[in-house]
Protein backbone atom coordinates (compact mmCIF):
# COMPACT_ATOMS: atom_id res chain seq x y z
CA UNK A 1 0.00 0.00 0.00
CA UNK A 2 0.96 3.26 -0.46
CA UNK A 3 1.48 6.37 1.87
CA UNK A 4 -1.01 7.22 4.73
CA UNK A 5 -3.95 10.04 4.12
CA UNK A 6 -4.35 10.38 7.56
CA UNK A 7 -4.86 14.49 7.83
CA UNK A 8 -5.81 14.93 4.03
CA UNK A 9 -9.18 15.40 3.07
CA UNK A 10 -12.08 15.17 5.15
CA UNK A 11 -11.63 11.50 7.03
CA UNK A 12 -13.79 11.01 10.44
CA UNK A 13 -11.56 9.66 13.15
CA UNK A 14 -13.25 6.66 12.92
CA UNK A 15 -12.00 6.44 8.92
CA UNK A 16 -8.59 8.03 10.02
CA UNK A 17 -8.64 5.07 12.98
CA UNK A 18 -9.58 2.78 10.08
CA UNK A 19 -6.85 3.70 8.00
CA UNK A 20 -3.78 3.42 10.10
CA UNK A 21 -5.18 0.13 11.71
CA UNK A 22 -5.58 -1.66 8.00
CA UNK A 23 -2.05 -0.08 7.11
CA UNK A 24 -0.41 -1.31 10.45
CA UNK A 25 -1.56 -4.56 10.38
CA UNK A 26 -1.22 -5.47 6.62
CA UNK A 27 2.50 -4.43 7.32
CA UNK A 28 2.28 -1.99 5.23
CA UNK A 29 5.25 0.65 5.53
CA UNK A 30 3.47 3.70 7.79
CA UNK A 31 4.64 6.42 5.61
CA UNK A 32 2.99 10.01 6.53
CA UNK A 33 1.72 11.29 3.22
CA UNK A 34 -0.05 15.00 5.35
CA UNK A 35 2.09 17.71 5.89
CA UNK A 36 2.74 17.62 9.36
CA UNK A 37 2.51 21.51 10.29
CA UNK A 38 -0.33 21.37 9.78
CA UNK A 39 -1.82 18.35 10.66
CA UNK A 40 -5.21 18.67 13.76
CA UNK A 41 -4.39 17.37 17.29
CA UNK A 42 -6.89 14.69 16.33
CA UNK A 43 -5.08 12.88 13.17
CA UNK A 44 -1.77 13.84 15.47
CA UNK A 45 -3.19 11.60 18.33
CA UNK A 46 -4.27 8.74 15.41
CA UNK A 47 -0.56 8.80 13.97
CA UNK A 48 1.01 8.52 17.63
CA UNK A 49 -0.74 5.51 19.07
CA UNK A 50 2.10 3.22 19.80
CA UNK A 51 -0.34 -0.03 20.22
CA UNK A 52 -0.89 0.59 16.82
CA UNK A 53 2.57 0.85 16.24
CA UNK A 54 3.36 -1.66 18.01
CA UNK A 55 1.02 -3.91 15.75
CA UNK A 56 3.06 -2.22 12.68
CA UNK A 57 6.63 -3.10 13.91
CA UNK A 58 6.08 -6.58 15.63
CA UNK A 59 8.55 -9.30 15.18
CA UNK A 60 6.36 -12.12 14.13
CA UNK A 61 5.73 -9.73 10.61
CA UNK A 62 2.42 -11.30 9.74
CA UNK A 63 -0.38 -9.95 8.12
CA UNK A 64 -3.69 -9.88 9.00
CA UNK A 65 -6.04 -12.31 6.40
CA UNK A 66 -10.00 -11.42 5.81
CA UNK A 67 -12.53 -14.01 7.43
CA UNK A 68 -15.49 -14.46 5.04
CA UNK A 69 -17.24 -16.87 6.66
CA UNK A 70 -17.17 -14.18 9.99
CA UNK A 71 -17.70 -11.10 7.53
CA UNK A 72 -20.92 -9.72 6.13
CA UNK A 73 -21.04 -8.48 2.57
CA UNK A 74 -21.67 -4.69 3.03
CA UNK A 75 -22.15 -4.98 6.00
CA UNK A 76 -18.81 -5.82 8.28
CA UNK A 77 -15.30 -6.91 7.79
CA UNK A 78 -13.53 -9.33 10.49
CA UNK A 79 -9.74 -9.41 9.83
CA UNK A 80 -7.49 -11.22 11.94
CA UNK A 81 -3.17 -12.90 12.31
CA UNK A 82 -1.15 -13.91 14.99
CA UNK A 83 0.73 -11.58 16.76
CA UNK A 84 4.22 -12.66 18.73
CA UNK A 85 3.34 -14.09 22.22
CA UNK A 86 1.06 -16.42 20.67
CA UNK A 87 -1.41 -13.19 20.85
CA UNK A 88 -3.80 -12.67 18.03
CA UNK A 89 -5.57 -9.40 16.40
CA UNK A 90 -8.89 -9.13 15.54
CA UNK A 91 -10.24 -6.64 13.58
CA UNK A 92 -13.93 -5.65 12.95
CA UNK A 93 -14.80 -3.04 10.49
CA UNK A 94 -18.40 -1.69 9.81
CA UNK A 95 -19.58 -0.52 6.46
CA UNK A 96 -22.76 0.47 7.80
CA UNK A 97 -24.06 4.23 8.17
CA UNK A 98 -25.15 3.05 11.67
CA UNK A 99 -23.81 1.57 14.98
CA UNK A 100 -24.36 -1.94 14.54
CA UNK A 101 -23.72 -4.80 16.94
CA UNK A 102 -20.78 -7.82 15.93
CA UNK A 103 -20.57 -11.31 17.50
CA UNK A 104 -17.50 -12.52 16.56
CA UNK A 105 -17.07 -16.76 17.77
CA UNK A 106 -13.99 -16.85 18.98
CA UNK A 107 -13.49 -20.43 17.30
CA UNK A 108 -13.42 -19.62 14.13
CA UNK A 109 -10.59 -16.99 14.31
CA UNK A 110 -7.17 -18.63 13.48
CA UNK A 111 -5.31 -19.46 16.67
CA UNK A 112 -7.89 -19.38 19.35
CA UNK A 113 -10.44 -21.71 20.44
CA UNK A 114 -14.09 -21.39 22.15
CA UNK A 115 -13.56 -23.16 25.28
CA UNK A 116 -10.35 -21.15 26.07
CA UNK A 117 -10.41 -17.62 28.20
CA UNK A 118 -8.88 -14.34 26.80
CA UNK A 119 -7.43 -11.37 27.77
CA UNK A 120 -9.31 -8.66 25.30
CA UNK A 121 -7.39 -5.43 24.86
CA UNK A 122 -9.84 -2.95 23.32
CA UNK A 123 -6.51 -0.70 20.68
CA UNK A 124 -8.44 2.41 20.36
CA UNK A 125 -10.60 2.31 23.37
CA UNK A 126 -7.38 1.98 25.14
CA UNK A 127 -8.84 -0.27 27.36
CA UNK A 128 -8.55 -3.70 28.76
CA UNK A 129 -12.13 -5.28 28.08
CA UNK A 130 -11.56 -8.25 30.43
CA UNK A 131 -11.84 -12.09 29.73
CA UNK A 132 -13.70 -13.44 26.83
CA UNK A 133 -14.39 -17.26 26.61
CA UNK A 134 -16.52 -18.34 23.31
CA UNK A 135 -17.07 -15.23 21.28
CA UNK A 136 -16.70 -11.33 22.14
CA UNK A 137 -19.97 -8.71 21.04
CA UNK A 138 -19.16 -5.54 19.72
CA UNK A 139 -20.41 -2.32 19.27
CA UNK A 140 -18.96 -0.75 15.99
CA UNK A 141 -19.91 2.56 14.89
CA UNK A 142 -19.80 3.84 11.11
CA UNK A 143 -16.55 3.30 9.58
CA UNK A 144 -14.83 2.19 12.40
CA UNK A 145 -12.90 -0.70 13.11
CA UNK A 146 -12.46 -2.29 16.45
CA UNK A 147 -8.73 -3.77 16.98
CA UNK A 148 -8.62 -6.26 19.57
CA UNK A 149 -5.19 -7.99 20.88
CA UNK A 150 -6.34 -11.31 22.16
CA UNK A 151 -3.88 -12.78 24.89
């Protein structure tokens, strides 16, 4: 992929979110393509998030792979890969012009199983969520995309 349009145009932070998260975990080279004097606080803050980052630059290199049989044609996306640690990301993007509400079976993501407990760290909510054990419901506004790191 090519350079980052976070701070061009007229991106939500939800779609500026969006962005960096598909272009971190497709390990994608994160290559500012906004001039930075005069980038908002707001796409600032999106370019600075180390988790995200940290998703970018981790050692294991791996790319996230779509999930069709979790996704819903115009509706969602649910992305996933391992991450080193034997940790796993999970992303969940909505296509919808509404909040809309994701159940995501946790055994039918690569590398995790329903009858095992998870730590769920919520990347942009910059939050722990707790344990899950069997699948994890989400609530996914327009154009975002939910990055979870599974542990």
């Amino acid at each position: 992929m090519d350079m980052l349009e976070i701070g061009n145009g007229n991106m939500t932070l939800h779609e500026q979110q969006t962005h960096l998260t598909f272009w971190a975990a497709l390990k994608s080279p994160l290559i500012i393509g906004a001039d930075l004097q005069t980038l908002s606080n707001e796409s600032l803050n999106v370019l600075r998030n180390k988790e995200i980052i940290a998703i970018s630059q981790d050692a294991l290199g791996e790319a996230v792979t779509y999930l069709p049989n979790l996704s819903k044609d115009k509706s969602t996306q649910v992305w996933a890969g391992p991450l080193t640690g034997g940790k796993v990301l999970i992303l969940v993007l909505s296509e919808l012009a509404n909040t809309t509400t994701v159940n995501i079976s946790l055994g039918d993501i690569p590398g995790l199983t329903s009858y095992s407990s998870y730590r769920v760290r919520d990347i942009w909510g910059a939050r722990n969520l707790g344990q899950a054990k069997g699948n994890v419901t989400l609530q996914v506004a327009t154009h975002q995309t939910k990055a979870l790191v599974l542990s």
